[in-house]
Every structure is written in C-alpha cells, then in structure tokens.
PDB file of N, CA and C in Angstrom:
ATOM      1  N   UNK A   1      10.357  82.385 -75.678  1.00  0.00           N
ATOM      2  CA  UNK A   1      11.659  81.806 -75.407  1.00  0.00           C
ATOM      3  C   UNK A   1      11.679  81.328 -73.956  1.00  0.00           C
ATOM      4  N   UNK A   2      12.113  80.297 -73.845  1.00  0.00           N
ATOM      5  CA  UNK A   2      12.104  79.392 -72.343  1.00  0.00           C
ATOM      6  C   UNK A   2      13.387  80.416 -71.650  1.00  0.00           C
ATOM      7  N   UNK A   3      12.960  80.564 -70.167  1.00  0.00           N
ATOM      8  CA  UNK A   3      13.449  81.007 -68.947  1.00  0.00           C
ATOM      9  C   UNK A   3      14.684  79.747 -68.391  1.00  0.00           C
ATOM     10  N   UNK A   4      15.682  80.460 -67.975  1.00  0.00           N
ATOM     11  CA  UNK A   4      16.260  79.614 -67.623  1.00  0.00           C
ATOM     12  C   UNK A   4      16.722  79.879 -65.775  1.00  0.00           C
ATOM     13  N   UNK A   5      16.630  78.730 -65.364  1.00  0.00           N
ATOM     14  CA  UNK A   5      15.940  78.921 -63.701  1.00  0.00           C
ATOM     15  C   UNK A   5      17.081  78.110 -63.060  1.00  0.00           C
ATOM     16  N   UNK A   6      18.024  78.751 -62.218  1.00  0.00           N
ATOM     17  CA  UNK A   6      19.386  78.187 -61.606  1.00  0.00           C
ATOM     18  C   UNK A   6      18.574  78.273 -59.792  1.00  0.00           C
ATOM     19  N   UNK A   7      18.841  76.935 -58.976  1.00  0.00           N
ATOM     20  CA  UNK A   7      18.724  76.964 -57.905  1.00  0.00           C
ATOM     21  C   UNK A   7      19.686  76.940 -57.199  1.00  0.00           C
ATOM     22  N   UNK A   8      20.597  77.795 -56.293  1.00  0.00           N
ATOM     23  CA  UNK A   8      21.258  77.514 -55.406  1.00  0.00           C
ATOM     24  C   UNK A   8      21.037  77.152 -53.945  1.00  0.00           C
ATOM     25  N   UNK A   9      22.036  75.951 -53.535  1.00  0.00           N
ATOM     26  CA  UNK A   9      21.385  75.575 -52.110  1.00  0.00           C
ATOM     27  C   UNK A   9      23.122  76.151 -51.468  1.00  0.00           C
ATOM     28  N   UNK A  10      22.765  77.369 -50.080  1.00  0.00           N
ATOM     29  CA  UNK A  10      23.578  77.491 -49.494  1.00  0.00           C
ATOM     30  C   UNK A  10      24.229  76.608 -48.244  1.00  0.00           C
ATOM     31  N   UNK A  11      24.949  76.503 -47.876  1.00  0.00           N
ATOM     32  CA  UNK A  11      25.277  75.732 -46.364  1.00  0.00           C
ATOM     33  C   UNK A  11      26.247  76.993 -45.602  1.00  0.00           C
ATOM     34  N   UNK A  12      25.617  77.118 -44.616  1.00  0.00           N
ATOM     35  CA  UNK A  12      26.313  78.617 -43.674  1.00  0.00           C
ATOM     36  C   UNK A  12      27.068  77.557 -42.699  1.00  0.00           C
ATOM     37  N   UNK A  13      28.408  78.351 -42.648  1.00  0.00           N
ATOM     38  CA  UNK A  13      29.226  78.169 -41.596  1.00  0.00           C
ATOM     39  C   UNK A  13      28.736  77.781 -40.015  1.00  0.00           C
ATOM     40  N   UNK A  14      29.190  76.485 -39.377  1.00  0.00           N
ATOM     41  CA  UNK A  14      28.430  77.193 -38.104  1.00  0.00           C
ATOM     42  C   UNK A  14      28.983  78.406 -37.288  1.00  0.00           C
ATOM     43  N   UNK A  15      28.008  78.898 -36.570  1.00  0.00           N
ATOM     44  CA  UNK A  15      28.457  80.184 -35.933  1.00  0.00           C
ATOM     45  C   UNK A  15      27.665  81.225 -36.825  1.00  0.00           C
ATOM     46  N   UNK A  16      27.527  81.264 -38.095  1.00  0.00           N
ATOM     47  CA  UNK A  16      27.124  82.191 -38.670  1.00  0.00           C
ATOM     48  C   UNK A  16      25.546  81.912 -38.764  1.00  0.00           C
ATOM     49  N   UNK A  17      24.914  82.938 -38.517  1.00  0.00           N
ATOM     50  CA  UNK A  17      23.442  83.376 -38.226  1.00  0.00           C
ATOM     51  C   UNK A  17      22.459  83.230 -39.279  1.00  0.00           C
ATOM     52  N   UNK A  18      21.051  82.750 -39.457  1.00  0.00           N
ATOM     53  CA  UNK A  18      20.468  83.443 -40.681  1.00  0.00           C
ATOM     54  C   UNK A  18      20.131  84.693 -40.872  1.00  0.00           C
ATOM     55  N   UNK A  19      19.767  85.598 -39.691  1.00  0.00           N
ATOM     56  CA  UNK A  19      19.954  87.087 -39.189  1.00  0.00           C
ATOM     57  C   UNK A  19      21.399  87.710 -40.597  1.00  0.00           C
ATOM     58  N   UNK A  20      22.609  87.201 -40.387  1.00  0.00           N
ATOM     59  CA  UNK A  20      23.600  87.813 -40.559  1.00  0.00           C
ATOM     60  C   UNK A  20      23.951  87.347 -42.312  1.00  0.00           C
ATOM     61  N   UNK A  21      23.159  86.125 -42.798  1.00  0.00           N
ATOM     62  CA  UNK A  21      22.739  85.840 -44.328  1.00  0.00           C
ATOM     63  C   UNK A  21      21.838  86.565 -45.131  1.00  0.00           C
ATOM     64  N   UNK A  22      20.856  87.196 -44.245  1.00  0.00           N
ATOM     65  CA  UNK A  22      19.805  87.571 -44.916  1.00  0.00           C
ATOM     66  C   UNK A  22      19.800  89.353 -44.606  1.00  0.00           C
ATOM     67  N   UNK A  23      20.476  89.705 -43.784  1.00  0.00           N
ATOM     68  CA  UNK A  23      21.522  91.433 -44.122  1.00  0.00           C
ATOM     69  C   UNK A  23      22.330  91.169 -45.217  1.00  0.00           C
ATOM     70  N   UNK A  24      23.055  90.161 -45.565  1.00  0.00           N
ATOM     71  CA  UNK A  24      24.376  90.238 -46.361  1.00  0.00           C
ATOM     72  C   UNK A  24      23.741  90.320 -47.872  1.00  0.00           C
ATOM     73  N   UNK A  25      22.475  89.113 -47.975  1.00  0.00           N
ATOM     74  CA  UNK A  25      21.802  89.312 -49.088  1.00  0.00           C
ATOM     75  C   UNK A  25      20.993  90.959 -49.329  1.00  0.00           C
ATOM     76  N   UNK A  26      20.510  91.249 -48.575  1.00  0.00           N
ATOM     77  CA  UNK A  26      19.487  92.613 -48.467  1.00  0.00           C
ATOM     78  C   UNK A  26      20.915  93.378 -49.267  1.00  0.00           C
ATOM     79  N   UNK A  27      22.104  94.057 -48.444  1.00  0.00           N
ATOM     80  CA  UNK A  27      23.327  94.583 -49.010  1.00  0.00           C
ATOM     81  C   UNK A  27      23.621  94.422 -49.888  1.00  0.00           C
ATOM     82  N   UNK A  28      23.663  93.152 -50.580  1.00  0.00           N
ATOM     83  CA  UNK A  28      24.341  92.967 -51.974  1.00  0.00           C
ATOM     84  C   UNK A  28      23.289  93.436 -53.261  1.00  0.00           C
ATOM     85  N   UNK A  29      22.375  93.516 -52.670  1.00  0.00           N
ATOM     86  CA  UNK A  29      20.899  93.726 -53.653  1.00  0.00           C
ATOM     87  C   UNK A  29      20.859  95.440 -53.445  1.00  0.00           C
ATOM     88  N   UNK A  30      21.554  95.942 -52.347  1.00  0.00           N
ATOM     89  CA  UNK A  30      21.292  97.732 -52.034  1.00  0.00           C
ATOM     90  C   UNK A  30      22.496  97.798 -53.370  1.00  0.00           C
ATOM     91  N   UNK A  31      23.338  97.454 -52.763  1.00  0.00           N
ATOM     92  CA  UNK A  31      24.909  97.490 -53.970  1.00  0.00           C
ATOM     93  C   UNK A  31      25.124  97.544 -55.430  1.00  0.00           C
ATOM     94  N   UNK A  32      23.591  96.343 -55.579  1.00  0.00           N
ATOM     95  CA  UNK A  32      23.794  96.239 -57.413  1.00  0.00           C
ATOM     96  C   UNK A  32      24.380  94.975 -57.765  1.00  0.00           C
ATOM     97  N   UNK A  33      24.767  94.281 -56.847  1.00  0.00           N
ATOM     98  CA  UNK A  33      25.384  93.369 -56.968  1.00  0.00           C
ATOM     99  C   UNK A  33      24.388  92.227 -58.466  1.00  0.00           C
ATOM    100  N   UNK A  34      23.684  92.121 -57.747  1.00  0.00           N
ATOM    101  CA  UNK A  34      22.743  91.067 -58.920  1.00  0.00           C
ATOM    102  C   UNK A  34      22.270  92.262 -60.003  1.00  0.00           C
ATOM    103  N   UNK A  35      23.016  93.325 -60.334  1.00  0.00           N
ATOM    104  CA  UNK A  35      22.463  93.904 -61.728  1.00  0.00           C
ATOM    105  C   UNK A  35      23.196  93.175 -62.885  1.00  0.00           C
ATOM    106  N   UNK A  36      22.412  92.105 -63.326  1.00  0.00           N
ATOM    107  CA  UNK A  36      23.671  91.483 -64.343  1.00  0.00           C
ATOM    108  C   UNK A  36      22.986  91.254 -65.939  1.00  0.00           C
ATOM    109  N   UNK A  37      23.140  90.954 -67.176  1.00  0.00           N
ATOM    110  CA  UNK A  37      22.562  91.084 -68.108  1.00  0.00           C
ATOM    111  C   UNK A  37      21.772  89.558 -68.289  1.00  0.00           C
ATOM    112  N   UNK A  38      20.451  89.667 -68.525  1.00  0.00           N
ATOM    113  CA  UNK A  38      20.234  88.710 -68.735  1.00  0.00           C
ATOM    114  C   UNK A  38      19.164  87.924 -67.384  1.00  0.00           C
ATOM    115  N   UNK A  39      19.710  88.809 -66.380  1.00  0.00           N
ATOM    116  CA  UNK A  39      19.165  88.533 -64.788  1.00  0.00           C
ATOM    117  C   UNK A  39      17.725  88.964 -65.110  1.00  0.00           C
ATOM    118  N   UNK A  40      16.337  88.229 -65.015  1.00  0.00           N
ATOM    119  CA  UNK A  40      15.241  89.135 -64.930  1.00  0.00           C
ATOM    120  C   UNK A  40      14.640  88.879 -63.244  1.00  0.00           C
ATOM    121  N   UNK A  41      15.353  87.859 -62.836  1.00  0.00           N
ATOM    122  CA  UNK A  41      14.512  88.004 -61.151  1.00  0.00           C
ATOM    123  C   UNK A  41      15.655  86.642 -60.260  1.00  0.00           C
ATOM    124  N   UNK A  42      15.435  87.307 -58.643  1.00  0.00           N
ATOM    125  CA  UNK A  42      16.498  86.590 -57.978  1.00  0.00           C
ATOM    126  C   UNK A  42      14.714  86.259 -57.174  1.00  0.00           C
ATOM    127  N   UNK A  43      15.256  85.549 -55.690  1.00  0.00           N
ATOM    128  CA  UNK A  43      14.591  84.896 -55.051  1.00  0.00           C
ATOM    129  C   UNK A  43      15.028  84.117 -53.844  1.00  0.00           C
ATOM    130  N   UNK A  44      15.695  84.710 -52.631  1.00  0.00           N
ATOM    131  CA  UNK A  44      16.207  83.901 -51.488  1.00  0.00           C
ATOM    132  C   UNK A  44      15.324  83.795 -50.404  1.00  0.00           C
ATOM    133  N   UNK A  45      15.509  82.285 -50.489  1.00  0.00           N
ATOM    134  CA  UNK A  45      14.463  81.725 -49.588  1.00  0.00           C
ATOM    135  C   UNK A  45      15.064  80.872 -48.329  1.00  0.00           C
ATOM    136  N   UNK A  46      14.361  80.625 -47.079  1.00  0.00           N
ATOM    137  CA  UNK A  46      14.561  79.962 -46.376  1.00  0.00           C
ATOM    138  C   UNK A  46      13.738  78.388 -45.966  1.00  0.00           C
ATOM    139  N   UNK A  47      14.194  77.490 -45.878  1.00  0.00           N
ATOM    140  CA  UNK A  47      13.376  76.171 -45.729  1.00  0.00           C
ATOM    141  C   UNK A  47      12.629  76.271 -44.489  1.00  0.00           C
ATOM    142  N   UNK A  48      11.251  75.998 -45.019  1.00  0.00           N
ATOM    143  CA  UNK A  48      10.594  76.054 -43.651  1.00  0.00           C
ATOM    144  C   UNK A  48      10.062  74.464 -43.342  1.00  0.00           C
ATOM    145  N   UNK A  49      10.103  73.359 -44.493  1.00  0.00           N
ATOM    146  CA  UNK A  49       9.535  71.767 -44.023  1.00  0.00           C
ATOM    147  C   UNK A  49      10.722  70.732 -45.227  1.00  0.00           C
ATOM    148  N   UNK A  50      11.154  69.968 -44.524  1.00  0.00           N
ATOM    149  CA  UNK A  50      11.825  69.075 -45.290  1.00  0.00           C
ATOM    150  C   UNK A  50      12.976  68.609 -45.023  1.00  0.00           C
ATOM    151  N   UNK A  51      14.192  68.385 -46.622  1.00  0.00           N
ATOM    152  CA  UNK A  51      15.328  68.320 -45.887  1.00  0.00           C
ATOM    153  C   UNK A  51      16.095  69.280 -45.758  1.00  0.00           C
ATOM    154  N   UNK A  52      15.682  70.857 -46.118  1.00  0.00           N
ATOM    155  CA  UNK A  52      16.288  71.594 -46.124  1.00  0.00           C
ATOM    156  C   UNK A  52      15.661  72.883 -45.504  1.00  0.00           C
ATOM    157  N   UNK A  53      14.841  72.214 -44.303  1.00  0.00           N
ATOM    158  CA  UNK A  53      14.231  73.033 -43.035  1.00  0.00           C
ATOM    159  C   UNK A  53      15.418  73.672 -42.890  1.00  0.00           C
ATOM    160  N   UNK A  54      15.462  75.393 -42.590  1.00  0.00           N
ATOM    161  CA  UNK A  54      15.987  76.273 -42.002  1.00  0.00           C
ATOM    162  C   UNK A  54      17.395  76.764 -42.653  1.00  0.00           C
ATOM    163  N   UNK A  55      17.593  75.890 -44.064  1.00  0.00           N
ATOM    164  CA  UNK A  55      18.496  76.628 -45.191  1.00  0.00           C
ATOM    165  C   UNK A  55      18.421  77.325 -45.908  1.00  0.00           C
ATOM    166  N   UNK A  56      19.349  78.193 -46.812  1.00  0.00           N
ATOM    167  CA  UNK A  56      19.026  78.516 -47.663  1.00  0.00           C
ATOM    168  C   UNK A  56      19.102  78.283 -48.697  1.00  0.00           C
ATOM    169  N   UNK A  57      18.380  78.996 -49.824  1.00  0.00           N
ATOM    170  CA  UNK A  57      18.228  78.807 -51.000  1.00  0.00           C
ATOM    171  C   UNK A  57      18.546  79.881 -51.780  1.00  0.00           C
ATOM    172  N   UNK A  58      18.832  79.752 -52.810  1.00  0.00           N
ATOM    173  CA  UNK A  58      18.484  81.005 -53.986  1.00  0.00           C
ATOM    174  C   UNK A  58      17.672  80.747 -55.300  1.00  0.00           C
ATOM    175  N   UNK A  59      17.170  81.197 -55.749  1.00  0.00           N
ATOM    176  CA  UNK A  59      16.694  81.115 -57.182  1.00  0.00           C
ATOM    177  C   UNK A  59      16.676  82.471 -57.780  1.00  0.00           C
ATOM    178  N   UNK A  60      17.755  82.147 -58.934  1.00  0.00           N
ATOM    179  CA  UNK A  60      17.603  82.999 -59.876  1.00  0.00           C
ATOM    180  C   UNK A  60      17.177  82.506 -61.481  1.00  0.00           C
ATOM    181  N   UNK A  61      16.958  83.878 -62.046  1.00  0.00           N
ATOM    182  CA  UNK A  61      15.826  83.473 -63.095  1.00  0.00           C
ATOM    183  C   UNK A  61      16.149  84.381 -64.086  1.00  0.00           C
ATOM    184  N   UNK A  62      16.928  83.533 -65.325  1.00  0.00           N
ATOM    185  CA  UNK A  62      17.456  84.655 -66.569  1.00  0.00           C
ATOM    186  C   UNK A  62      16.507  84.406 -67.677  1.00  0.00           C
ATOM    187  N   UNK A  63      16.316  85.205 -68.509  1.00  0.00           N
ATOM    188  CA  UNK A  63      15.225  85.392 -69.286  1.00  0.00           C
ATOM    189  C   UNK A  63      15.628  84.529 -70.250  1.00  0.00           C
ATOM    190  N   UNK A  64      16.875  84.242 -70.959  1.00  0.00           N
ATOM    191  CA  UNK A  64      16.549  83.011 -71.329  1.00  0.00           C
ATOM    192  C   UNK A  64      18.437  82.196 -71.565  1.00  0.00           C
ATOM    193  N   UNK A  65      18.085  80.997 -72.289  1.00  0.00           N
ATOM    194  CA  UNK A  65      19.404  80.141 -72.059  1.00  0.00           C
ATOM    195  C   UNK A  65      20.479  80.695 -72.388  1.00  0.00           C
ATOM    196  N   UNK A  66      20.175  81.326 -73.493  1.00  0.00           N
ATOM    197  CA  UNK A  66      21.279  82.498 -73.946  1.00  0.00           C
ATOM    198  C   UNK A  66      21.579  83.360 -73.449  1.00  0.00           C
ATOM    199  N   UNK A  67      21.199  83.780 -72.574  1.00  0.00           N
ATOM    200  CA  UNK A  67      21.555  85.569 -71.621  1.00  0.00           C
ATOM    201  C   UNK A  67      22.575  84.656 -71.044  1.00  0.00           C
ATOM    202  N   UNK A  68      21.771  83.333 -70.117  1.00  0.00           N
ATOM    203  CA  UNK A  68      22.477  82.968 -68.927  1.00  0.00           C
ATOM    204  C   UNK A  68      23.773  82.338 -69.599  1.00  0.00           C
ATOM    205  N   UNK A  69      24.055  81.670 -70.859  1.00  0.00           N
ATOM    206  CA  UNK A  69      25.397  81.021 -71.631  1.00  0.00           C
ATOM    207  C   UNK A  69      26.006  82.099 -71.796  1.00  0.00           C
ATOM    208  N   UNK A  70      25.648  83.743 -72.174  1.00  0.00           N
ATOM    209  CA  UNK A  70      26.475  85.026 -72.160  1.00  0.00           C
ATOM    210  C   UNK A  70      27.468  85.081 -70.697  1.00  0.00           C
ATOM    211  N   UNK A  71      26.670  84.762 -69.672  1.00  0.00           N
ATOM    212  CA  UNK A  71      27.614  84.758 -68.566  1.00  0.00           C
ATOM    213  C   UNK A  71      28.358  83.853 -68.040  1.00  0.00           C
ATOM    214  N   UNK A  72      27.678  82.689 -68.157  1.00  0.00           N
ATOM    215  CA  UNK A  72      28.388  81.925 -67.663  1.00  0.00           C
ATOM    216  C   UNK A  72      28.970  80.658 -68.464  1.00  0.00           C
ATOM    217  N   UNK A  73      29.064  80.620 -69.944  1.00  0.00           N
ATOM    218  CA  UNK A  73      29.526  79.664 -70.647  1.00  0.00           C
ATOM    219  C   UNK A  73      28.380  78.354 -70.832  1.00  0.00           C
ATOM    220  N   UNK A  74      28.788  77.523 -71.758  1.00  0.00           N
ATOM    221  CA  UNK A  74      27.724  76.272 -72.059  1.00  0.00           C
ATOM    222  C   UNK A  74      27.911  75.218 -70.894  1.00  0.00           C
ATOM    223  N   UNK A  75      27.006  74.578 -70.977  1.00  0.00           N
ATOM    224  CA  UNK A  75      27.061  73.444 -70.073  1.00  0.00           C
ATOM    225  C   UNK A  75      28.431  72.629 -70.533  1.00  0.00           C
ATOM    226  N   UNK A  76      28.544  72.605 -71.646  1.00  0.00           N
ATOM    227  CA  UNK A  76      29.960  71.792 -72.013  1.00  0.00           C
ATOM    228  C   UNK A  76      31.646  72.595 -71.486  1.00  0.00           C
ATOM    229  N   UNK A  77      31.035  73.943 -71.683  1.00  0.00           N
ATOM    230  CA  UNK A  77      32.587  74.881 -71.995  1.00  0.00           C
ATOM    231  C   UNK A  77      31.920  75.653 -70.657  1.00  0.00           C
ATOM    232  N   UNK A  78      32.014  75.751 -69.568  1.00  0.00           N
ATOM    233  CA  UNK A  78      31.671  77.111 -68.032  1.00  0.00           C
ATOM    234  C   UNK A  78      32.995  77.768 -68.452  1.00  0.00           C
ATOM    235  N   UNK A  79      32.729  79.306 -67.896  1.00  0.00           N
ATOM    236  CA  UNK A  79      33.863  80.067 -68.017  1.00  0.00           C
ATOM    237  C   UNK A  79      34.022  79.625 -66.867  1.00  0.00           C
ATOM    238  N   UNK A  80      35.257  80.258 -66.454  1.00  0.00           N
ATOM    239  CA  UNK A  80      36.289  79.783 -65.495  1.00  0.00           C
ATOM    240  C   UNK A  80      35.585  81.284 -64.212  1.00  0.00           C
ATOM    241  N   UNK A  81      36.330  81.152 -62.949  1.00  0.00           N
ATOM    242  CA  UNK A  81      35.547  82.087 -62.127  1.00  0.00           C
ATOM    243  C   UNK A  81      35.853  83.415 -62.703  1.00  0.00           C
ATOM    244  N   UNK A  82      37.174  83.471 -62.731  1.00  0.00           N
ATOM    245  CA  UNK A  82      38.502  84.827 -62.871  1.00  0.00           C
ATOM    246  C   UNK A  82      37.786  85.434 -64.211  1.00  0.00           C
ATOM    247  N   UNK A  83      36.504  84.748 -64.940  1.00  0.00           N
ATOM    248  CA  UNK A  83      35.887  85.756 -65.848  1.00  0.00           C
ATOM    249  C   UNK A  83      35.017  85.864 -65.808  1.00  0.00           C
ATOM    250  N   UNK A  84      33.967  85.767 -64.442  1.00  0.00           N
ATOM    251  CA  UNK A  84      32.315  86.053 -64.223  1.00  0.00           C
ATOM    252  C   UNK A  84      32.162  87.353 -64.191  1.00  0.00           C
ATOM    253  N   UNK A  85      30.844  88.124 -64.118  1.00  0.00           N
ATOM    254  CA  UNK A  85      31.299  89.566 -64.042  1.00  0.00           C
ATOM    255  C   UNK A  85      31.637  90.028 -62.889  1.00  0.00           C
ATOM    256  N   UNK A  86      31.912  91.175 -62.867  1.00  0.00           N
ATOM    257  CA  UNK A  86      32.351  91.562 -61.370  1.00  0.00           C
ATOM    258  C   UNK A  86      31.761  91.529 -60.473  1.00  0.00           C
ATOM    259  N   UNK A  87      30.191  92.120 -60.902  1.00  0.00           N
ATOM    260  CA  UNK A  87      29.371  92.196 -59.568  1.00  0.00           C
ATOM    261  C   UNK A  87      29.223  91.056 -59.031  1.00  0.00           C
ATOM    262  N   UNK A  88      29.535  89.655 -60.121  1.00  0.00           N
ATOM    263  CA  UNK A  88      29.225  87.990 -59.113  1.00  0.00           C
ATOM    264  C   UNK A  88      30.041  88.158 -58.535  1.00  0.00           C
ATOM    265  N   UNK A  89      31.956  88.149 -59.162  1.00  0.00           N
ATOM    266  CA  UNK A  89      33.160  87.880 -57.974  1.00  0.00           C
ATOM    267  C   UNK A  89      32.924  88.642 -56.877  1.00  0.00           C
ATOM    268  N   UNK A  90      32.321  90.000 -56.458  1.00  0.00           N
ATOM    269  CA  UNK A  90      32.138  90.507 -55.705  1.00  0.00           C
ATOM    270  C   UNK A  90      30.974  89.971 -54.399  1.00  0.00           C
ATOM    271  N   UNK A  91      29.840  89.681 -54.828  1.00  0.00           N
ATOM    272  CA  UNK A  91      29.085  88.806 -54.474  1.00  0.00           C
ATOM    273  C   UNK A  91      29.540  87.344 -53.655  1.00  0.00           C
ATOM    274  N   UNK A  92      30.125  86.731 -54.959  1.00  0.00           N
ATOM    275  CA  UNK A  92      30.107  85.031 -54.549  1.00  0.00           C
ATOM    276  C   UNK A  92      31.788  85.923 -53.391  1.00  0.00           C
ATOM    277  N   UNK A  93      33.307  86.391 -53.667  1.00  0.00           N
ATOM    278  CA  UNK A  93      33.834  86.298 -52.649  1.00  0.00           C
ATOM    279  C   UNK A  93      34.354  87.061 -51.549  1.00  0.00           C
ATOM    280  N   UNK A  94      32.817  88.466 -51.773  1.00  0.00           N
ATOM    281  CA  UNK A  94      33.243  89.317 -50.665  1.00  0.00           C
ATOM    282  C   UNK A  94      31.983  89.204 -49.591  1.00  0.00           C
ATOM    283  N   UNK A  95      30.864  89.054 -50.172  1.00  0.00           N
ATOM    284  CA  UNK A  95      29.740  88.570 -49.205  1.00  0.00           C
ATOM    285  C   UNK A  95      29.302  87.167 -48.964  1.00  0.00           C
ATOM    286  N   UNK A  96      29.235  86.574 -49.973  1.00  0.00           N
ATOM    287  CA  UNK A  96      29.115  85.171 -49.462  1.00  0.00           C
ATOM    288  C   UNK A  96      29.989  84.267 -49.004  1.00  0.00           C
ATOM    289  N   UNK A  97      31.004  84.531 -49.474  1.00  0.00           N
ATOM    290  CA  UNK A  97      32.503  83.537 -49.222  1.00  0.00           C
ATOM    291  C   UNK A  97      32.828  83.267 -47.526  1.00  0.00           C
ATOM    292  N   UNK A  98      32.631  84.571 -46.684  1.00  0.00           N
ATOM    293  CA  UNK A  98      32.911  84.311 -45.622  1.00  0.00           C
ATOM    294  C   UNK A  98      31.372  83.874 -44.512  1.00  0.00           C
ATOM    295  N   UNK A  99      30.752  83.194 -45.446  1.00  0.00           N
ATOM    296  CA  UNK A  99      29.347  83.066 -44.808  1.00  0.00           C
ATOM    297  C   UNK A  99      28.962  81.596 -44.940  1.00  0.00           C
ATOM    298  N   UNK A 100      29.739  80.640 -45.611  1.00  0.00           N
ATOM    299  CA  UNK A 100      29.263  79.823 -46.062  1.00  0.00           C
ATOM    300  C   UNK A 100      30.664  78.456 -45.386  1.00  0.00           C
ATOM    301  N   UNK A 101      30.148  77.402 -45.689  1.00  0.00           N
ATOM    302  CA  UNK A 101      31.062  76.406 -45.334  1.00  0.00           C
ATOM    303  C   UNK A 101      32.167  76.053 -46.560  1.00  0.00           C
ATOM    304  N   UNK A 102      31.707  76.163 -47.462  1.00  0.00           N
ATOM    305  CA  UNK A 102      32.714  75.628 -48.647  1.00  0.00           C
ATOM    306  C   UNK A 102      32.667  77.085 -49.655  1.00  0.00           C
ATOM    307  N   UNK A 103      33.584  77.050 -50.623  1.00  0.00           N
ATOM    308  CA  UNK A 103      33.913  78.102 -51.408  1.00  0.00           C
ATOM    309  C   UNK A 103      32.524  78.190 -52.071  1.00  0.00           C
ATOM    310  N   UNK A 104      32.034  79.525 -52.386  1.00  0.00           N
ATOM    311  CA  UNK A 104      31.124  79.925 -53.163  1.00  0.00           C
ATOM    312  C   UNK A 104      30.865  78.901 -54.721  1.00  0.00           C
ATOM    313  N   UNK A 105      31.952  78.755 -55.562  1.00  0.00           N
ATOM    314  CA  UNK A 105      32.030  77.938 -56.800  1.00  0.00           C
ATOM    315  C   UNK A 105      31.484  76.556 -56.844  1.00  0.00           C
ATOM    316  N   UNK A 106      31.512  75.960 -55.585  1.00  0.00           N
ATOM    317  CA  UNK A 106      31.523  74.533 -55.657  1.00  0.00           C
ATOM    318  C   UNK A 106      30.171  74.561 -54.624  1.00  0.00           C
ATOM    319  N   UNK A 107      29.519  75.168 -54.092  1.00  0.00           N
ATOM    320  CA  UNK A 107      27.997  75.061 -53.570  1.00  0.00           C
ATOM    321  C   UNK A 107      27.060  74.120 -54.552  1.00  0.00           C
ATOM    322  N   UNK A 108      25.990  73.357 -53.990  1.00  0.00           N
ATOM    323  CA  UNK A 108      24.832  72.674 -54.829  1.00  0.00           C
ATOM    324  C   UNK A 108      24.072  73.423 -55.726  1.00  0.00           C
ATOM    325  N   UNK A 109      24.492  72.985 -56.673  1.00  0.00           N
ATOM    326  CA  UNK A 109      23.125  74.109 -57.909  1.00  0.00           C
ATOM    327  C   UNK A 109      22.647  73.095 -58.951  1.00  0.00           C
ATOM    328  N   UNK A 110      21.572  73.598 -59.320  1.00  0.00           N
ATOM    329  CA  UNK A 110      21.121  73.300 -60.428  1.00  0.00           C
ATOM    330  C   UNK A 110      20.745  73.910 -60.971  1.00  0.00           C
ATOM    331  N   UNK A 111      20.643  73.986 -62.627  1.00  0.00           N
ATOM    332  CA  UNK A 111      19.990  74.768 -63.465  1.00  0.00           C
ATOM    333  C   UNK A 111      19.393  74.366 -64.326  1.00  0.00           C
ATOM    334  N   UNK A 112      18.155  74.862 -64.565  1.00  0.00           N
ATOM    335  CA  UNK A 112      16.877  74.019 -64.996  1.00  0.00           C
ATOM    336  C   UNK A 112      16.343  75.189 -66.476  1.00  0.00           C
ATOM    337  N   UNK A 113      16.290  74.689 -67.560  1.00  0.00           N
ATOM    338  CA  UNK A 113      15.268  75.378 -68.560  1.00  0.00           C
ATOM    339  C   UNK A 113      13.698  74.639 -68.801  1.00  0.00           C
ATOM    340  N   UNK A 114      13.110  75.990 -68.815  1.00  0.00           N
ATOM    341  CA  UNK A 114      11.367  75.541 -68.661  1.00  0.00           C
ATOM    342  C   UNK A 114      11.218  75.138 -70.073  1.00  0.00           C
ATOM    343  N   UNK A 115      10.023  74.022 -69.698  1.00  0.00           N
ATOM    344  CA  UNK A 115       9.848  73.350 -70.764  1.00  0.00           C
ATOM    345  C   UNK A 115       8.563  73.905 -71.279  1.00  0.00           C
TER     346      UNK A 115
END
C-alpha cells in the first residue's frame, strides 16, 4: 500500500530564532505531540542550498492514504481545524502558532502519494 508523504514549508516570524524552532520541535516530540494514528515517521529539516536555504521544513509520512484521510478528511471534503486531533491543535496552536509568520492552517504544504 502506497505511503502518503505531506511536506510542510515553515516561515518563522522575524525575531524568532532557529535555536528557539528546533527546542519547540524537540518538546513537542518529548510531549507526544506527533503520536497520531496512522503517523509512521516525521522529519524536520533545515535548508542548507537553494530557495529555501536556512528554512524550515517538515516531512511527515503516514503509512498510507487512508490513515492520513482518517485524520484529516479527502482532498475534496478536509475536516475543518476545530476537528484535528488534539495532539495537532496542540501542536499547530500552542507551539507553532507563536513561531511562525502566518497561522499554522494556511502554511505551504503539499501532499504527495508514492507511486
């Protein structure tokens, strides 16, 4: 069964540190935060050549299209935020929210199934 592979691209506030992104991530991962069904691997990275020298990234990686449509609805129908699980609302607006330039929901993503 094909993996289904979501990239997030962050944009940090200025003022805010990659020092103070990459504690917040370490924390949310001590917390449990990414224990979610369906989650088989996360992945935050920083740009080291390109156009996204010295940003971040995320990649997460659900085992397959269906775990990840359990959480987060079809590409046609997304659940709405007010029903992600907790550990995301907790995530996307108690650690990331105040770290980032724009609201957690509306950040660059894509999500990709392997072919």
């Amino acid at each position: 069964m094909p993996r289904l592979i979501s990239i997030h691209e962050y944009e940090l506030k200025p003022g805010v540190s990659g020092e103070a992104f990459e504690r917040a991530t370490r924390e949310a991962e001590r917390r449990g935060l990414f224990d979610l069904p369906g989650l088989v691997g996360h992945h935050f990275l920083r740009g080291l050549k390109g156009a996204r020298r010295g940003a971040y990234t995320a990649i997460w990686v659900f085992e397959s299209r269906e775990a990840w449509e359990r959480l987060w609805g079809t590409v046609e129908a997304p659940v709405r935020a007010s029903d992600y699980p907790e550990h995301w609302k907790t995530w996307e607006n108690d650690v990331l929210a105040p770290l980032l330039e724009q609201d957690p929901d509306t950040i660059r993503f894509t999500s990709y199934e392997e072919v």
